[in-house]
Protein backbone atom coordinates (compact mmCIF):
# COMPACT_ATOMS: atom_id res chain seq x y z
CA UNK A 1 -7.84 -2.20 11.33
CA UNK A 2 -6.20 0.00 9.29
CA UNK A 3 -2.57 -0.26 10.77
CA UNK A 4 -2.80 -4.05 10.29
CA UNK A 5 -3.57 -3.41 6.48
CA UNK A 6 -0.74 -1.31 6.00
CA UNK A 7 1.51 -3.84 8.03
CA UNK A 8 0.83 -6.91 6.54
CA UNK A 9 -0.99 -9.07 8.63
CA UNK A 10 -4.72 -9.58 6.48
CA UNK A 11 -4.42 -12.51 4.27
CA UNK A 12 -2.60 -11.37 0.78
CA UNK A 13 -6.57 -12.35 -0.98
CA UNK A 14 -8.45 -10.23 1.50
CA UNK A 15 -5.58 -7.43 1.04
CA UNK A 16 -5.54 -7.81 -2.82
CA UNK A 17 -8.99 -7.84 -3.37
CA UNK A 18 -10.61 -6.20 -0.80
CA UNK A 19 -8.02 -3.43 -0.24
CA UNK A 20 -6.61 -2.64 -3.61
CA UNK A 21 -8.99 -3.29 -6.22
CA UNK A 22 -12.60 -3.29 -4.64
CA UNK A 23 -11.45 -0.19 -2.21
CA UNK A 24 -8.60 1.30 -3.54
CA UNK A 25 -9.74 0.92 -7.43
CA UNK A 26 -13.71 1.15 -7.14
CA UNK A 27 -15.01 2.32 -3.96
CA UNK A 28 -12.90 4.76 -2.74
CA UNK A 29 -12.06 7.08 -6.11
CA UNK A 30 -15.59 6.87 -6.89
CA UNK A 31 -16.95 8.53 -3.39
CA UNK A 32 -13.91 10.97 -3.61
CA UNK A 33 -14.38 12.21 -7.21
CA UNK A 34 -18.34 12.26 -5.90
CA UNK A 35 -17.38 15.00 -2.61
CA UNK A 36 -14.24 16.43 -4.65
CA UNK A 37 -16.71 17.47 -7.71
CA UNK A 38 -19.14 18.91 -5.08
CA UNK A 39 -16.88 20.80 -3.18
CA UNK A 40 -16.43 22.64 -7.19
CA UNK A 41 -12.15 21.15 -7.42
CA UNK A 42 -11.40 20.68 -10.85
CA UNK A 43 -11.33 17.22 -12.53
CA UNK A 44 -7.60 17.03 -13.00
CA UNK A 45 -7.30 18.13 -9.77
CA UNK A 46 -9.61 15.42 -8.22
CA UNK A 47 -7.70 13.16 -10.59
CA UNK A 48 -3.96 13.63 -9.39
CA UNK A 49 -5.66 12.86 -5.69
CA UNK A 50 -7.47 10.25 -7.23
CA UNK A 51 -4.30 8.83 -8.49
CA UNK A 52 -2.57 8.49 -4.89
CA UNK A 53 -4.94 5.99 -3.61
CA UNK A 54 -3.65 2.95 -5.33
CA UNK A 55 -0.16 4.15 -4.33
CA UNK A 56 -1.07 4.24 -0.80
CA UNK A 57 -3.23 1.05 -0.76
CA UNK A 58 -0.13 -0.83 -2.86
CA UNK A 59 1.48 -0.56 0.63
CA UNK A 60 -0.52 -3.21 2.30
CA UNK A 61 -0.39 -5.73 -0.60
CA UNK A 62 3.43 -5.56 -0.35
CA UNK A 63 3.55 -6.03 3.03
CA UNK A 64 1.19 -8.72 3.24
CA UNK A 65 3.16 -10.64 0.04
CA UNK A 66 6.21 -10.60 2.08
CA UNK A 67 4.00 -12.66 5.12
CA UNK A 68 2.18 -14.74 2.21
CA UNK A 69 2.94 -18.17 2.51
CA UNK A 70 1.03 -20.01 -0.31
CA UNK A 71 1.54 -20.94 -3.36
CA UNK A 72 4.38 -18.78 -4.70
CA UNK A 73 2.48 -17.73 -8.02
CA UNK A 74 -0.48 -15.79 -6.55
CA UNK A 75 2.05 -13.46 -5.01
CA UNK A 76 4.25 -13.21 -7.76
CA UNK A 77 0.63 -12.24 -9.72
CA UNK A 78 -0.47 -10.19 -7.26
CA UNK A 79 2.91 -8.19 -7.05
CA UNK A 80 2.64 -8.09 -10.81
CA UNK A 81 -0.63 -6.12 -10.85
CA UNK A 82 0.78 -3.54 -8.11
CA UNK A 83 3.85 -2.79 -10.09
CA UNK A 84 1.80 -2.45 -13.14
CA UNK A 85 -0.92 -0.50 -12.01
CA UNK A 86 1.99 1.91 -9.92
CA UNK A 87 3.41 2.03 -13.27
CA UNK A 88 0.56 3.19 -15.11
CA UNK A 89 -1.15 5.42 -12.56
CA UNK A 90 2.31 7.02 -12.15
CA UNK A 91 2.27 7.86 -15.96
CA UNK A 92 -0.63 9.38 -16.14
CA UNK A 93 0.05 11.50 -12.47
CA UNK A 94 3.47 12.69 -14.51
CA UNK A 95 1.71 13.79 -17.99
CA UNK A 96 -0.87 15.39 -15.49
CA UNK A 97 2.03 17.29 -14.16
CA UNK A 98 3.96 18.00 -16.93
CA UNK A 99 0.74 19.42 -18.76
CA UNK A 100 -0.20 22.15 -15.90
């Protein structure tokens, strides 16, 4: 299940919105930060592991764009969001960084 995420071969919709926003964006970070605060890590800690998630889940919306073969504009949105959330995520991850 999980190697056919990462290679591509879900649907790009059940990827996009299964994978990267309803697991990768709300699920996931949100039962991590849960275990990460109870195990006493610090919050920018839990946050810079926080921030990998949508980095690693990105992987199987690219993969599954490049087998899409719909309409060309929900991939081009789709690879939109990725690049801007990767974008964003790996702001915040540097200042994080920079600021320890």
């Amino acid at each position: 299940m999980i190697k056919k995420y990462f290679t591509g071969e879900y649907s790009l919709a059940k990827t996009f919105w299964i994978g990267q926003i309803l697991i990768a964006n709300l699920l996931l970070p949100f039962f991590i930060a849960l275990i990460l605060s109870n195990l006493s890590f610090s919050l920018n800690s839990s946050k810079l592991f926080l921030y990998l998630i949508p980095f690693i889940s990105a992987i199987g919306v690219l993969n599954s764009s490049k087998n899409y073969s719909g309409k060309k504009i929900w991939k081009i949105l789709a690879l939109v969001f990725v690049f801007i959330q990767l974008s964003i995520y790996g702001y915040r991850g540097f200042i994080m960084i920079s600021n320890i």
